[in-house]
C-alpha atoms as a PDB file:
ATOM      1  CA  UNK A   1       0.000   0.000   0.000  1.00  0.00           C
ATOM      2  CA  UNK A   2       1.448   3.261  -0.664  1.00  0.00           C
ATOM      3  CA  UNK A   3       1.497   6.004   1.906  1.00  0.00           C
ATOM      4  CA  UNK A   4      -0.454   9.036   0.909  1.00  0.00           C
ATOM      5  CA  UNK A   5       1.536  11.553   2.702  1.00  0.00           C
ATOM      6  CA  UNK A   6       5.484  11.362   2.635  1.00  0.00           C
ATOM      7  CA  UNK A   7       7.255  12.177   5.921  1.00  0.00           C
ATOM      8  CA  UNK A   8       8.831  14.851   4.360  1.00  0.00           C
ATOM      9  CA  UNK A   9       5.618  16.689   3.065  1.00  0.00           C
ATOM     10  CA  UNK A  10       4.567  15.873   6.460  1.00  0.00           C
ATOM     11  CA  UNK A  11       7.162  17.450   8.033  1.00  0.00           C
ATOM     12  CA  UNK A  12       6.805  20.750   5.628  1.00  0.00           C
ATOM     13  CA  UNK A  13       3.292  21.141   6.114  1.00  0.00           C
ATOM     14  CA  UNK A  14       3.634  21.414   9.169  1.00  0.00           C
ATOM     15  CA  UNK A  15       5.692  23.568   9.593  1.00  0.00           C
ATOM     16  CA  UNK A  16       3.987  25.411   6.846  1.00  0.00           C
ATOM     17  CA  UNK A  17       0.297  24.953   9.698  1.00  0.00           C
ATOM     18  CA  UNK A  18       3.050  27.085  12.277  1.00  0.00           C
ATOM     19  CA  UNK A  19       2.743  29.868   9.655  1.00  0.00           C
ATOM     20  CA  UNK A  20       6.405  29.538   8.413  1.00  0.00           C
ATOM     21  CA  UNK A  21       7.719  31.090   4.651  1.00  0.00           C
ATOM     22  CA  UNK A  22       9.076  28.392   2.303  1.00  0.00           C
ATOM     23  CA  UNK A  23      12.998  30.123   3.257  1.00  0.00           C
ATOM     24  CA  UNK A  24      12.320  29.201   7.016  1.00  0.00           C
ATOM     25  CA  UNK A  25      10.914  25.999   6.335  1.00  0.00           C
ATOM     26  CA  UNK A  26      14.502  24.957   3.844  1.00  0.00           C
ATOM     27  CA  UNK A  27      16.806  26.511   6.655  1.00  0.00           C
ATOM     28  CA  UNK A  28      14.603  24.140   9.046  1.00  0.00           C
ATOM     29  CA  UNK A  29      14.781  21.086   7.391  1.00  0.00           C
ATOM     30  CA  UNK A  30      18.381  21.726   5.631  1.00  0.00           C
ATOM     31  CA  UNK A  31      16.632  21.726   2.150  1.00  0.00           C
ATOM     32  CA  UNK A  32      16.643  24.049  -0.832  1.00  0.00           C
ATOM     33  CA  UNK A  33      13.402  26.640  -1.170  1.00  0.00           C
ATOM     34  CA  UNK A  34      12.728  24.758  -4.643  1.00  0.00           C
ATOM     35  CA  UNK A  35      13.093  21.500  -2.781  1.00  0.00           C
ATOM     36  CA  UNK A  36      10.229  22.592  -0.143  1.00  0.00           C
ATOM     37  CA  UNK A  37       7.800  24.372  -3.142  1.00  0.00           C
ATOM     38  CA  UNK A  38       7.986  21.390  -4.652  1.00  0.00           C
ATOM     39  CA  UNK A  39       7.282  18.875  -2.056  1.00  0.00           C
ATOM     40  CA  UNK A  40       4.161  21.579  -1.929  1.00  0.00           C
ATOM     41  CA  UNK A  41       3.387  21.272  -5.021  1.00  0.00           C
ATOM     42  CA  UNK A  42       3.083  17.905  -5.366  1.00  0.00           C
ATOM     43  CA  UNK A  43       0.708  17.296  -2.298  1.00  0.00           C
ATOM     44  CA  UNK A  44      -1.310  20.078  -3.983  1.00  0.00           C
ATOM     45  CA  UNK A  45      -1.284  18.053  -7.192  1.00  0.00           C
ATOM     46  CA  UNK A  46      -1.955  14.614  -5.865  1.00  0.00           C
ATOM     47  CA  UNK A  47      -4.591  15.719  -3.181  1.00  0.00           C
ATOM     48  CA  UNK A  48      -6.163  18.136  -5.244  1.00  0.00           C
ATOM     49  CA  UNK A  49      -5.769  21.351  -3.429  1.00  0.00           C
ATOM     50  CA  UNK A  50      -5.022  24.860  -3.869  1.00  0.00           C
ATOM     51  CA  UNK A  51      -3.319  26.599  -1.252  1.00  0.00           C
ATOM     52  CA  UNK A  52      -1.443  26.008   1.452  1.00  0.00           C
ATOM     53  CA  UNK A  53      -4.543  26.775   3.685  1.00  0.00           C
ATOM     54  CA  UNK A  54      -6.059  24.018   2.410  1.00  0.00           C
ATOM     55  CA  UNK A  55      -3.195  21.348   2.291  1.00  0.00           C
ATOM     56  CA  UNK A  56      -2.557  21.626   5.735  1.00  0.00           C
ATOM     57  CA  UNK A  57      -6.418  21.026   6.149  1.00  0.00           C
ATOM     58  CA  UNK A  58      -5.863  18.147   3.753  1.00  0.00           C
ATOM     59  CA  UNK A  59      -3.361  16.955   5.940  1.00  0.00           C
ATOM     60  CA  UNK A  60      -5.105  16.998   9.309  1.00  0.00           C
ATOM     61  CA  UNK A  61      -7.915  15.253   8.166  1.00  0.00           C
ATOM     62  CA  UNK A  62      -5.878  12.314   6.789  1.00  0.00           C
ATOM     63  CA  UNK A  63      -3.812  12.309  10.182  1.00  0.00           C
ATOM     64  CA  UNK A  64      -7.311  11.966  11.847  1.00  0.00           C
ATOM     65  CA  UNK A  65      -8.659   9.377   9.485  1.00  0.00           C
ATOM     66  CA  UNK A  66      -5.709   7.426   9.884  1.00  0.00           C
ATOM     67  CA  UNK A  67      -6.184   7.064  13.800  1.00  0.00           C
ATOM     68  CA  UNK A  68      -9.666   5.959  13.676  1.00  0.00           C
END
């Protein structure tokens, strides 16, 4: 089975939910700022989402779901 959510998007998103810019979350993680957008990017793709709002949204509820 193959995992929805990465550890690393995980990770960036968030950190991203703390209200962090793309540059904070790199220096954070030691990763470039293109490294980060995309990670972003392809949650946005995959879990068809918009904005950052929302993928951290996206993100909770699959956390929750996966608890249950």
């Amino acid at each position: 089975m193959r995992t929805l959510v990465s550890p690393r998007q995980t990770d960036i998103l968030m950190l991203a939910a703390a209200d962090r810019s793309d540059k904070e979350i790199a220096a954070a993680l030691g990763i470039s700022r293109r490294t980060v957008r995309t990670h972003l990017e392809r949650f946005y793709r995959t879990h068809s989402v918009h904005s950052r709002a929302a993928a951290v949204a996206r993100l909770l509820i699959l956390q929750r779901d996966t608890y249950r």
